[in-house]
Each structure stands twice: as structure tokens, then as C-alpha cells.
N, C-alpha and C. Protein backbone atom coordinates (compact mmCIF):
# COMPACT_ATOMS: atom_id res chain seq x y z
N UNK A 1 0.84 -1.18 0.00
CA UNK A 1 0.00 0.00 0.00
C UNK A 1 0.89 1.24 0.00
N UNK A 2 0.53 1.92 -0.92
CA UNK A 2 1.53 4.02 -0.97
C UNK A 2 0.78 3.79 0.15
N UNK A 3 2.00 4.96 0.60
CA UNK A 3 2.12 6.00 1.76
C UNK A 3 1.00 6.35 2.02
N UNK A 4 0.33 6.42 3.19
CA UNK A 4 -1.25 7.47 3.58
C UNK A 4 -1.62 8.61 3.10
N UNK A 5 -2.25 9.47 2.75
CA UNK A 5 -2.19 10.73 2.63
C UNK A 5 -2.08 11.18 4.02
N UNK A 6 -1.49 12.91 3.90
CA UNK A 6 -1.65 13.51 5.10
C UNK A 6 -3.23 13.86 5.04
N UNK A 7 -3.96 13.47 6.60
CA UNK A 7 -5.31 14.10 6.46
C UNK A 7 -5.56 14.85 7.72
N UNK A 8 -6.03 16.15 6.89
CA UNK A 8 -6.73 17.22 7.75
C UNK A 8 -7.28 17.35 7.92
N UNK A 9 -8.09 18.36 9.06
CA UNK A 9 -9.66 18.20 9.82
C UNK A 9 -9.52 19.83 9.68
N UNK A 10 -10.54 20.90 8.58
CA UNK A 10 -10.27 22.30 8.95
C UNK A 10 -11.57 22.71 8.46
N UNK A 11 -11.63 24.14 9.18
CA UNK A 11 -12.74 25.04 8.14
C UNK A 11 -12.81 25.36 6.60
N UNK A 12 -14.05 25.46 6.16
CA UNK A 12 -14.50 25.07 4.96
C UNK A 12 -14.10 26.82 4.30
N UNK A 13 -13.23 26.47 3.24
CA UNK A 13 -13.10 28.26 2.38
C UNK A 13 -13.82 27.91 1.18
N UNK A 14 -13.79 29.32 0.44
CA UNK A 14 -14.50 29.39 -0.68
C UNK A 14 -14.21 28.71 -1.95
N UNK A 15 -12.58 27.73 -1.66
CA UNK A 15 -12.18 27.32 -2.53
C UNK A 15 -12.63 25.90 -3.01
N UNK A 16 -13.44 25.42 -1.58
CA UNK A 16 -13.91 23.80 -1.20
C UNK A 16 -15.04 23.39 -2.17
N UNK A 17 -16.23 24.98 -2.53
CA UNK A 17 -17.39 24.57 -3.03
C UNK A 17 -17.66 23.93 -4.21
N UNK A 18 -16.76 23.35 -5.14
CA UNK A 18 -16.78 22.46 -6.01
C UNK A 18 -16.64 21.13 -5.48
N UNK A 19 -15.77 21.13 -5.06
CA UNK A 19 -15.83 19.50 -4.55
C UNK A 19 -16.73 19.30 -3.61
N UNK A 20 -17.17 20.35 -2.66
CA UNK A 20 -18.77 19.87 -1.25
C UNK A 20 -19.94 19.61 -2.74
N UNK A 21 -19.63 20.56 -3.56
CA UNK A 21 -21.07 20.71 -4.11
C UNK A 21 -21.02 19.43 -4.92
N UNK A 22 -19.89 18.68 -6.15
CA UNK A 22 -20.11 16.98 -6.47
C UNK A 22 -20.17 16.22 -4.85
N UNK A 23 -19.83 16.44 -4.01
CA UNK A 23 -19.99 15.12 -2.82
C UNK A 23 -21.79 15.61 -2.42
N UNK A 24 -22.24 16.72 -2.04
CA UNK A 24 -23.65 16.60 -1.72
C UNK A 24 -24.18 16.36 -3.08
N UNK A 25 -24.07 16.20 -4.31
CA UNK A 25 -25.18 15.80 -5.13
C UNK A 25 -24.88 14.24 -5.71
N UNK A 26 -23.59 14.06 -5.44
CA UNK A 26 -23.57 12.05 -5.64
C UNK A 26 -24.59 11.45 -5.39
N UNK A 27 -25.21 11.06 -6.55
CA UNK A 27 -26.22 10.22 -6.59
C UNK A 27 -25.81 8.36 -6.23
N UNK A 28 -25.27 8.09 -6.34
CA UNK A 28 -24.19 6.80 -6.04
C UNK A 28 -24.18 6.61 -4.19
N UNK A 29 -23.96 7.46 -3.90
CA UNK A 29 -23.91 7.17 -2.29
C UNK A 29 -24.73 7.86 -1.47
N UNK A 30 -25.52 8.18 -2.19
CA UNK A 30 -26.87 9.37 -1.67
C UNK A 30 -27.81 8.61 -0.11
N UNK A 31 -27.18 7.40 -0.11
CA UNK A 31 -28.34 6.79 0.78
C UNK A 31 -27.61 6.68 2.10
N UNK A 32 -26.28 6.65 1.74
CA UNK A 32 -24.91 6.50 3.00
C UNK A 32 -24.82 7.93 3.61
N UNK A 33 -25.39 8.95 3.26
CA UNK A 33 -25.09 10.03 3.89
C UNK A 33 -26.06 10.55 4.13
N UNK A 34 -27.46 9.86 3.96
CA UNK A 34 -29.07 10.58 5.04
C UNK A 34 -29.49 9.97 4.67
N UNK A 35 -30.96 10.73 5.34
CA UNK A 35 -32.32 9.55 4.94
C UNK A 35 -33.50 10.58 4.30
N UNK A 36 -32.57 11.81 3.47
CA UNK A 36 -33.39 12.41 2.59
C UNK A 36 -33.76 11.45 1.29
N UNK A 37 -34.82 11.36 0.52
CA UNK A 37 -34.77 11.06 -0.93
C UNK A 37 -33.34 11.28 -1.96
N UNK A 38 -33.23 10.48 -2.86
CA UNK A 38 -32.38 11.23 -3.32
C UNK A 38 -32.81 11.94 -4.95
N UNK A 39 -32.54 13.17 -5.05
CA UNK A 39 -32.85 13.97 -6.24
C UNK A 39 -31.64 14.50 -6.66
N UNK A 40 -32.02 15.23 -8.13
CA UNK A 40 -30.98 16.43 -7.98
C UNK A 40 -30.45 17.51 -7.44
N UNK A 41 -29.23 18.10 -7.45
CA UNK A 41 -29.30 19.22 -6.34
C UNK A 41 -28.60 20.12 -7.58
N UNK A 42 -29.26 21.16 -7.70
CA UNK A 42 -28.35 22.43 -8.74
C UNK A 42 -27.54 23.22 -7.59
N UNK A 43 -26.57 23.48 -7.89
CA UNK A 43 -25.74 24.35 -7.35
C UNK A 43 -26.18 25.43 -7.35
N UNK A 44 -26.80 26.52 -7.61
CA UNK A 44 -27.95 27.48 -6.49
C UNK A 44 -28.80 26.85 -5.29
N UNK A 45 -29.21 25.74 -4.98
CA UNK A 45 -29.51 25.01 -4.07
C UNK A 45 -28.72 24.70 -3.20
N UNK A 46 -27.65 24.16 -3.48
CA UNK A 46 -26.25 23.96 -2.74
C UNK A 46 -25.96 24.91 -2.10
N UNK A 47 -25.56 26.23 -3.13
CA UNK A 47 -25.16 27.34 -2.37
C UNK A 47 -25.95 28.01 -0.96
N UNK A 48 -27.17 28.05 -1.91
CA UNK A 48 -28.41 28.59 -0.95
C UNK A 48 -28.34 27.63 0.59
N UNK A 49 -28.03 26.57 -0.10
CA UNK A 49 -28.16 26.10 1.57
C UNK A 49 -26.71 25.77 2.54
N UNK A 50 -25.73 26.35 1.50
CA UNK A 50 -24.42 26.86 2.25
C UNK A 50 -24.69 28.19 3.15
N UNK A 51 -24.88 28.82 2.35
CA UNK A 51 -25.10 30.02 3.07
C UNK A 51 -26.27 30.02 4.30
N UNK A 52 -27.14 29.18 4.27
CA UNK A 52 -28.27 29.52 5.01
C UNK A 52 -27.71 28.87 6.20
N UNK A 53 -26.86 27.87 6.60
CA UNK A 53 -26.44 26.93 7.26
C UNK A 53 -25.39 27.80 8.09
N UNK A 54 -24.76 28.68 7.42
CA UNK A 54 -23.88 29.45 8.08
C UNK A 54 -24.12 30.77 8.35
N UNK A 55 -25.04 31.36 8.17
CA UNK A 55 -26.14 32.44 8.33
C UNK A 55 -26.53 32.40 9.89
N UNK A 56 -26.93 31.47 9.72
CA UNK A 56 -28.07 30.36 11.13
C UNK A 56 -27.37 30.19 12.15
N UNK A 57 -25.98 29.38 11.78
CA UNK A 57 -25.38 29.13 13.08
C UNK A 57 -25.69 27.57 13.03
N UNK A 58 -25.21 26.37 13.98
CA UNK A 58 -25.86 25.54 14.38
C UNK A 58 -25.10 24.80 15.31
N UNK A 59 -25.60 23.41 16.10
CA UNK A 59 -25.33 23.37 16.86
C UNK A 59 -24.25 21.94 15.97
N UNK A 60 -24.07 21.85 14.64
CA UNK A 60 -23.15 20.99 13.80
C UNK A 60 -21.74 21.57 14.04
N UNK A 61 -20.76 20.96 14.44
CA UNK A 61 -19.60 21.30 13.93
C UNK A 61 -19.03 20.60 12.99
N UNK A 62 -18.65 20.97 11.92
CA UNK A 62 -18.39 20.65 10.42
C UNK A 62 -16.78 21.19 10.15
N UNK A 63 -16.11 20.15 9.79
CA UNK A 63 -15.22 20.27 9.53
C UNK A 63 -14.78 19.42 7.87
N UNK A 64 -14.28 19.98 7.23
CA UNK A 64 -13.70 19.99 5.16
C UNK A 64 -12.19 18.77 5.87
N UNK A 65 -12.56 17.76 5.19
CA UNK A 65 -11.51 16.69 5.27
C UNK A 65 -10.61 17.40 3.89
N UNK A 66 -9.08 17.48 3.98
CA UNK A 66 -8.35 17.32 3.45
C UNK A 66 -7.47 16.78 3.07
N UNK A 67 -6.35 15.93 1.99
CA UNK A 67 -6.22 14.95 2.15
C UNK A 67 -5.08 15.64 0.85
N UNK A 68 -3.98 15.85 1.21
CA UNK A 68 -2.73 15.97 0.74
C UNK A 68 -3.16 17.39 -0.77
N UNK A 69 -3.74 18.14 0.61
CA UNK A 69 -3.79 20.08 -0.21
C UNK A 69 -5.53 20.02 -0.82
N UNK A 70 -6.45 18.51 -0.94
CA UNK A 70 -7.34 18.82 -1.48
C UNK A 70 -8.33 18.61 -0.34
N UNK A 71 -9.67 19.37 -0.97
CA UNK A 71 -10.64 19.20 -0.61
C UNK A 71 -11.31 17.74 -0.57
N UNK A 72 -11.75 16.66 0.23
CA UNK A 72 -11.88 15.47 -0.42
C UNK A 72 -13.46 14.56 0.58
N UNK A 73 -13.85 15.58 1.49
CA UNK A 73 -15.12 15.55 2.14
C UNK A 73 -15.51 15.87 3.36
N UNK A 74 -16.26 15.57 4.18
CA UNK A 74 -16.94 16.68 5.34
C UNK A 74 -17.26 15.28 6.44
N UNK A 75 -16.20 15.91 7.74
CA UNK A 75 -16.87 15.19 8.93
C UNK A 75 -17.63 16.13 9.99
N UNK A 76 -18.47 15.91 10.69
CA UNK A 76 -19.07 16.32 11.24
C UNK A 76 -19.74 15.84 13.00
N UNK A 77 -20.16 16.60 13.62
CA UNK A 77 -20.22 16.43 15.16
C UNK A 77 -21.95 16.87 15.15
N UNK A 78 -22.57 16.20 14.95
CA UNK A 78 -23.95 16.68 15.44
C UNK A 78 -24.82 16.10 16.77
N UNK A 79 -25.80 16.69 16.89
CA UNK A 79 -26.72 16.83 18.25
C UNK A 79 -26.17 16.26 19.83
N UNK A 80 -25.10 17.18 19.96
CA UNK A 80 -24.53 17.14 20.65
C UNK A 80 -25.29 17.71 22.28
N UNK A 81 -24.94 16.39 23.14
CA UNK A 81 -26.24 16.80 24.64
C UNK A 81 -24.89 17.57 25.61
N UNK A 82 -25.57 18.17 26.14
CA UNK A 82 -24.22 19.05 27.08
C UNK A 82 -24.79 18.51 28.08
N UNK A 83 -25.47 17.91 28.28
CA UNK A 83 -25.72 17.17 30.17
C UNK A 83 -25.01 15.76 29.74
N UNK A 84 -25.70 15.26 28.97
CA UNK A 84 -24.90 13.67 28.71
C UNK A 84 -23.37 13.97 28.26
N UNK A 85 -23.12 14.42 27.33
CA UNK A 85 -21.46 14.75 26.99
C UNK A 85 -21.34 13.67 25.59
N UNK A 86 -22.40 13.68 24.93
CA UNK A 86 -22.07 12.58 23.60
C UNK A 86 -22.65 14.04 22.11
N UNK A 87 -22.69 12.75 21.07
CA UNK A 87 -22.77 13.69 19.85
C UNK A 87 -22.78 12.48 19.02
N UNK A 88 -23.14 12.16 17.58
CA UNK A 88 -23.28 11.92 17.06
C UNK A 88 -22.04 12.14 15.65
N UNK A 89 -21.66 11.18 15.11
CA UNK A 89 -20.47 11.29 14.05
C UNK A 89 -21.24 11.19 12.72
N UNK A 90 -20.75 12.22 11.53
CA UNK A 90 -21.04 11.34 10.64
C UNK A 90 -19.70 12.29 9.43
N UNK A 91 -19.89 11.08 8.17
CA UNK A 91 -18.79 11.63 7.47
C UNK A 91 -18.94 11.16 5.87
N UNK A 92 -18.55 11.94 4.93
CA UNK A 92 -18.48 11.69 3.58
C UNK A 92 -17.41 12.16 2.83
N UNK A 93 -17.24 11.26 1.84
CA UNK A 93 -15.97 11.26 0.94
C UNK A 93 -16.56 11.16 -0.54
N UNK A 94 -15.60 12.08 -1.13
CA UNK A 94 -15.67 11.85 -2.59
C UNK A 94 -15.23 10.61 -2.68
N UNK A 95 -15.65 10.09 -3.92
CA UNK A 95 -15.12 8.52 -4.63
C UNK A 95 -13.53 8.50 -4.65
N UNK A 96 -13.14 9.07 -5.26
CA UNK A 96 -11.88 9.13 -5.33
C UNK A 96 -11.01 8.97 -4.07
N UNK A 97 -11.51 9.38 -2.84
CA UNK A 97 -10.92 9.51 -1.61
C UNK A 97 -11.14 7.89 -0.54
N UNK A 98 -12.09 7.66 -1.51
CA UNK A 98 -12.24 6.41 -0.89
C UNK A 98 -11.44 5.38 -0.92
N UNK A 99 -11.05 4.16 0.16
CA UNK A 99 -9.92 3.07 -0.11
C UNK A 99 -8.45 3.19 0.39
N UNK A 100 -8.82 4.67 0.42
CA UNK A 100 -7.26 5.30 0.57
C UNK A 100 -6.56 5.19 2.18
N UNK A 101 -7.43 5.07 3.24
CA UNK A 101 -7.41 5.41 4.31
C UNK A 101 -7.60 6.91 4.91
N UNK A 102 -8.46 7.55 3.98
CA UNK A 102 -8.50 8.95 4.45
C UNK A 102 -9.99 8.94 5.27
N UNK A 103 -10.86 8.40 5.05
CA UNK A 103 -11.48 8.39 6.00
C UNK A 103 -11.42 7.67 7.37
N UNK A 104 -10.82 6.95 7.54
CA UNK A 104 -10.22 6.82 8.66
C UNK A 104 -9.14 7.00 9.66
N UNK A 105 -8.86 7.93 8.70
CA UNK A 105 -7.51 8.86 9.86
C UNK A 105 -8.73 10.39 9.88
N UNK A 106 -9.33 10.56 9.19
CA UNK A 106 -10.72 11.85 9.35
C UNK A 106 -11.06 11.25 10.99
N UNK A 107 -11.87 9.73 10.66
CA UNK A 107 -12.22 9.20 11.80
C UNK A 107 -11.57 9.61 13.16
N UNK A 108 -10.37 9.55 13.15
CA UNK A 108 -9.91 9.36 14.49
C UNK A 108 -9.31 10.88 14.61
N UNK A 109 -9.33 11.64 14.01
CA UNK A 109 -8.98 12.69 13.96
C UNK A 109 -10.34 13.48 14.73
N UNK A 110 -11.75 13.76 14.07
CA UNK A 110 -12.80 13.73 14.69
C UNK A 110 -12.92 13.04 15.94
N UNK A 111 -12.72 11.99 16.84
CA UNK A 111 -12.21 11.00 17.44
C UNK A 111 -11.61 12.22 18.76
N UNK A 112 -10.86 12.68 18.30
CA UNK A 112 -9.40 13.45 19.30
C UNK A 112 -10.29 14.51 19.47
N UNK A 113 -10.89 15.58 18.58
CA UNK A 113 -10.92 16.36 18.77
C UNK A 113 -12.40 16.43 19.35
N UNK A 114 -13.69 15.42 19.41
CA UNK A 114 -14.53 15.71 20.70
C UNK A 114 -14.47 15.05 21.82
N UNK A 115 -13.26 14.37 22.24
CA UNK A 115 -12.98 13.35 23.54
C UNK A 115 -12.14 14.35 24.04
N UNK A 116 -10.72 15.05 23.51
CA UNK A 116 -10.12 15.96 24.19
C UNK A 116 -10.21 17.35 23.85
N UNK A 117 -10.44 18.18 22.91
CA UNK A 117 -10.96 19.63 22.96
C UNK A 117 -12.78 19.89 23.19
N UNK A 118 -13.78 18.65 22.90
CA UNK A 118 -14.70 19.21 23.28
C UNK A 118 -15.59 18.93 25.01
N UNK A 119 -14.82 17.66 25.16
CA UNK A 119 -14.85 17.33 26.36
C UNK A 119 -16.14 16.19 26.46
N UNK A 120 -16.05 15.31 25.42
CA UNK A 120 -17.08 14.75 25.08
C UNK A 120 -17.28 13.72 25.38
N UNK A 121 -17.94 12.97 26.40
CA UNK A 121 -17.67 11.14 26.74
C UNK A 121 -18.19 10.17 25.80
N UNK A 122 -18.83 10.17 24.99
CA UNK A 122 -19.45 9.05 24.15
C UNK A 122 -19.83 10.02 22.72
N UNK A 123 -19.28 9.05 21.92
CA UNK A 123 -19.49 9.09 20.50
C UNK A 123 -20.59 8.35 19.89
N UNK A 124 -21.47 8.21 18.82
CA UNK A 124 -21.63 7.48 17.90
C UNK A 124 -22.04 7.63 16.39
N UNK A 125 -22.06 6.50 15.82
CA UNK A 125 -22.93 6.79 14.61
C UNK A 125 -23.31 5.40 13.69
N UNK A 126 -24.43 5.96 12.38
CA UNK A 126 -24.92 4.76 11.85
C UNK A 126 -24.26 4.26 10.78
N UNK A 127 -24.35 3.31 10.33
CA UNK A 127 -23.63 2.92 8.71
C UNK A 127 -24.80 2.21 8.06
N UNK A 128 -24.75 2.15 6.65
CA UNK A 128 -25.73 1.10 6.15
C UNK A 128 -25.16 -0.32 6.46
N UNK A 129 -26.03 -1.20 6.87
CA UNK A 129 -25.02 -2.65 6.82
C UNK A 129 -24.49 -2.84 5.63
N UNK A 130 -24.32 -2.88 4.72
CA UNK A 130 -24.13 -3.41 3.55
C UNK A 130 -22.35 -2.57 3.20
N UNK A 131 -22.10 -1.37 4.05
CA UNK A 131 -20.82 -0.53 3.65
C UNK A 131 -19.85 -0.96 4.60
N UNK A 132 -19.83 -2.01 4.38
CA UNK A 132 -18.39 -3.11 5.17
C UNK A 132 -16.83 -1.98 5.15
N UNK A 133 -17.05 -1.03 4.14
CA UNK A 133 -15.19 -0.30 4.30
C UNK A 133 -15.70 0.98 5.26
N UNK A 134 -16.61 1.53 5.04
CA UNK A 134 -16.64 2.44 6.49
C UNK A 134 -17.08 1.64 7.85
N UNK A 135 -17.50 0.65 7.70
CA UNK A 135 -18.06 -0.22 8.85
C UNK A 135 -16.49 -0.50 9.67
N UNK A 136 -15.83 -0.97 8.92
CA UNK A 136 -14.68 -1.46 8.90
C UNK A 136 -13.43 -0.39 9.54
N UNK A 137 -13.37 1.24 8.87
CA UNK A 137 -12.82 2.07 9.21
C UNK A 137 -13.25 2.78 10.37
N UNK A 138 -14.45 2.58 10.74
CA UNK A 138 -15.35 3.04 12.33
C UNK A 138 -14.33 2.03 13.50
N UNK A 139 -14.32 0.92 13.11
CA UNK A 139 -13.68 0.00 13.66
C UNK A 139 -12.49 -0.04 14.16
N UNK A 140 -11.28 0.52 13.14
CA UNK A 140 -10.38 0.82 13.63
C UNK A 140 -9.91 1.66 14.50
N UNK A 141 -11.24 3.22 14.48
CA UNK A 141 -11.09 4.08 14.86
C UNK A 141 -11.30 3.63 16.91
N UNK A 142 -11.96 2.63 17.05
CA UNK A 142 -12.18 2.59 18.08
C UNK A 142 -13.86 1.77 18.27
N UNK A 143 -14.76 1.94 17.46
CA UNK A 143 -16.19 1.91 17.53
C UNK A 143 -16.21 0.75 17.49
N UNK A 144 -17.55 0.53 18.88
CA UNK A 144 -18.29 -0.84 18.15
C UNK A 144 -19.17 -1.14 17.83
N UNK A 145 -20.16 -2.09 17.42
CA UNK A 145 -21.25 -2.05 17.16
C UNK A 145 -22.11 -2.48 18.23
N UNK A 146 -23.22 -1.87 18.70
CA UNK A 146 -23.87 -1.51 19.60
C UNK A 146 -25.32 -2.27 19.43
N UNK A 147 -25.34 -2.27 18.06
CA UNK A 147 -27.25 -3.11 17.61
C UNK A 147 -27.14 -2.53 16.49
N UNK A 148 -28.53 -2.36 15.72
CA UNK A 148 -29.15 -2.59 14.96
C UNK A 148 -30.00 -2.60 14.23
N UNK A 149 -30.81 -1.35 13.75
CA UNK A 149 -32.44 -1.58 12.88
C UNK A 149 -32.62 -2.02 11.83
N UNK A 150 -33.23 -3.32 12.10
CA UNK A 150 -33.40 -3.91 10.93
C UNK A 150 -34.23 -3.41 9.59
N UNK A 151 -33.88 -3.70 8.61
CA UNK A 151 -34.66 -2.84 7.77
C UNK A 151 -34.84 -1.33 7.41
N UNK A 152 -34.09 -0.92 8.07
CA UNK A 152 -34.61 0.54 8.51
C UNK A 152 -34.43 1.57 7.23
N UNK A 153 -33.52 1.69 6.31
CA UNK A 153 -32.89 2.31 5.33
C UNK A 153 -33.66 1.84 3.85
N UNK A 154 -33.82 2.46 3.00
CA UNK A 154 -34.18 2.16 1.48
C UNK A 154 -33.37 2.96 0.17
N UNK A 155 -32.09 1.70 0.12
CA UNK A 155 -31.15 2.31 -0.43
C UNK A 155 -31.13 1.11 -2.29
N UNK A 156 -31.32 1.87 -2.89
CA UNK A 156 -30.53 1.38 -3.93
C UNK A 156 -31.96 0.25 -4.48
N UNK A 157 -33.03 0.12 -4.15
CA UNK A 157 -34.14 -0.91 -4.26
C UNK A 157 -34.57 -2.28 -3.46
N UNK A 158 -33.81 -1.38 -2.05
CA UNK A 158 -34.27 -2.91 -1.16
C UNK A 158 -33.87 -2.30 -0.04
N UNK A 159 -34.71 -2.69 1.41
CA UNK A 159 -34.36 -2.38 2.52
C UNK A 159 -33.17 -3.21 3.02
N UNK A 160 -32.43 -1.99 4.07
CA UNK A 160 -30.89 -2.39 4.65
C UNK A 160 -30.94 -2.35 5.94
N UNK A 161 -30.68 -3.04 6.77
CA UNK A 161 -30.13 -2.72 8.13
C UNK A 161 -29.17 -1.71 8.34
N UNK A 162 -29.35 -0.58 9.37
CA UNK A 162 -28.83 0.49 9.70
C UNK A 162 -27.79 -0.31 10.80
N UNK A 163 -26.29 0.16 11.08
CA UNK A 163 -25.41 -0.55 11.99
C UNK A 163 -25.23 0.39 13.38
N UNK A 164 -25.94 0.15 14.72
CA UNK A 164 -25.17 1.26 14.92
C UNK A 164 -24.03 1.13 15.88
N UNK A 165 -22.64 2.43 16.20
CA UNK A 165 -21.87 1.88 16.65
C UNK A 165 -21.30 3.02 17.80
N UNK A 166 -20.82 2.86 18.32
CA UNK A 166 -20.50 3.54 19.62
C UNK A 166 -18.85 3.81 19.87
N UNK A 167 -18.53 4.38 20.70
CA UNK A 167 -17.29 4.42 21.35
C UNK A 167 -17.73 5.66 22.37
N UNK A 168 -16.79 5.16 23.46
CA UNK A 168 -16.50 5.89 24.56
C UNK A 168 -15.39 6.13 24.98
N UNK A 169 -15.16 7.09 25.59
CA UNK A 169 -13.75 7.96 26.01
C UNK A 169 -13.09 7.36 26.72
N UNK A 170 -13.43 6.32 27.81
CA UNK A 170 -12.43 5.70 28.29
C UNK A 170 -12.13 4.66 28.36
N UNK A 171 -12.30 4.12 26.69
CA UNK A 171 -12.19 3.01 25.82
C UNK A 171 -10.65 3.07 25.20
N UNK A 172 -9.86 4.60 26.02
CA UNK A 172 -8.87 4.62 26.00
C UNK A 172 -8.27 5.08 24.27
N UNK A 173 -9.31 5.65 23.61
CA UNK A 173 -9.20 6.51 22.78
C UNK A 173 -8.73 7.56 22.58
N UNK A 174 -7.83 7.84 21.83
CA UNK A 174 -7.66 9.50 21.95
C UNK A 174 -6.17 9.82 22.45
């Protein structure tokens, strides 16, 4: 296997919105990254809801994966409880970025930075069953799998089991 890429965890510039804007309209993995429908998205839509997202504020912290100078996809920290101390992971990659190990050094990178800068005790998040290389890269990062909804997802012309998986902070992470 080449060398890893170097991968970074940073704020999103104006230079990123070509590559966010092909990763939110991939029709190919549209089902691995929500449980919206999947349609087209025109880039006035995109934008519009760049801007509105950062207009707003939210309680997401979003961070632009980089991966040796490029833009290459978006991890993120959502619904985060300040009495419990957890949050929710989730993350997407262009095709190209995939295989490489860049999402899983994203992983553990995200990983570090809400166990020791946000002060966060428990992580998690879902996968489709069927995506054995992020299932797989959650894994290394530390996560395990926790259960299970069966059926729960309608990806691609058939229902999937949703995976879900956990880690905690003094699982000696970090």
C-alpha cells in the first residue's frame, strides 16, 4: 500500500465549493449520507443552503476533510447533549478519496478532537449494513457495534439494516 495521505480536519473556504457541491449531489452514495430522498441538487440550491447553514449558526460542527492540499469531504459532530457529553459522528468522501485510508484517519482525527478539545464522553454513529469499508474504518477508529435496525434504510431498491456503533472515552481513545 503508498504512503497514507496527510489528512486534515479544517474550516470550509470558498475554494472547497466544487468539490462539497459533487460530494452533496452524488447520486451513487446518496443513501450512506441521510435519509433524505435522493434527487438532484443544482448548485444554487447547494449554495443557498451553504449560506443559510452558516447564516443560522448551528449546533453541527463541520469540519472539510483534506487529504494531501485537497478538498476530499466533510466530517461532522452533530446533536450534541451538554448534560450527557455525547454527539453523534457522521462523514463523507468523494469517490476518489475512498480506499485510501483517508477516511479513517478523518475518523480518528474527529475521534481526538470531541474526547479531548470538546470534552465529550461518548461518540456514535450509523452505517448502512451493507458498507463493510466504512463499517470497517469506524472499527479501527475505536467503535463498536452496539445493535441494529433492521430494515430501517431504502437504499438502492431494497431495505438495509442500519449498523449502529459507539465508542467511549475511556475506551482509551484518543
Amino acid at each position: 500500500m503508498p504512503d497514507s495521505p496527510t489528512v486534515t480536519l479544517r474550516a470550509r473556504i470558498d475554494a472547497d465549493t466544487d468539490a462539497l457541491y459533487r460530494l452533496a449531489g452524488e447520486l451513487s452514495s446518496w443513501e450512506e449520507r441521510g435519509p433524505s430522498s435522493p434527487a438532484p441538487l443544482s448548485r444554487a440550491a447547494f449554495e443557498a443552503r451553504l449560506a443559510r447553514v452558516e447564516s443560522e449558526g448551528s449546533d453541527v460542527v463541520r469540519f472539510v476533510i483534506e487529504a494531501d492540499g485537497l478538498a476530499v469531504g466533510t466530517v461532522t459532530l452533530m446533536g450534541e447533549d451538554d448534560l450527557a457529553r455525547h454527539a453523534e459522528v457522521g462523514i463523507a468522501l468523494l469517490p476518489e478519496a475512498r480506499g485510501r485510508g483517508i477516511g479513517t484517519a478523518a475518523i480518528r482525527e474527529i475521534v481526538e478532537f470531541a474526547f479531548v478539545r470538546r470534552n465529550l464522553r461518548r461518540l456514535h454513529l450509523q452505517a448502512i449494513a451493507s458498507n463493510a469499508r466504512a463499517i470497517r474504518a469506524y472499527e479501527k477508529a475505536g467503535f463498536v457495534v452496539e445493535g441494529r435496525l433492521r430494515e430501517h434504510a431504502w437504499v438502492r431498491g431494497s431495505y438495509e439494516d442500519i449498523v449502529l456503533m459507539g465508542l467511549l472515552r475511556d475506551a482509551g481513545v484518543g
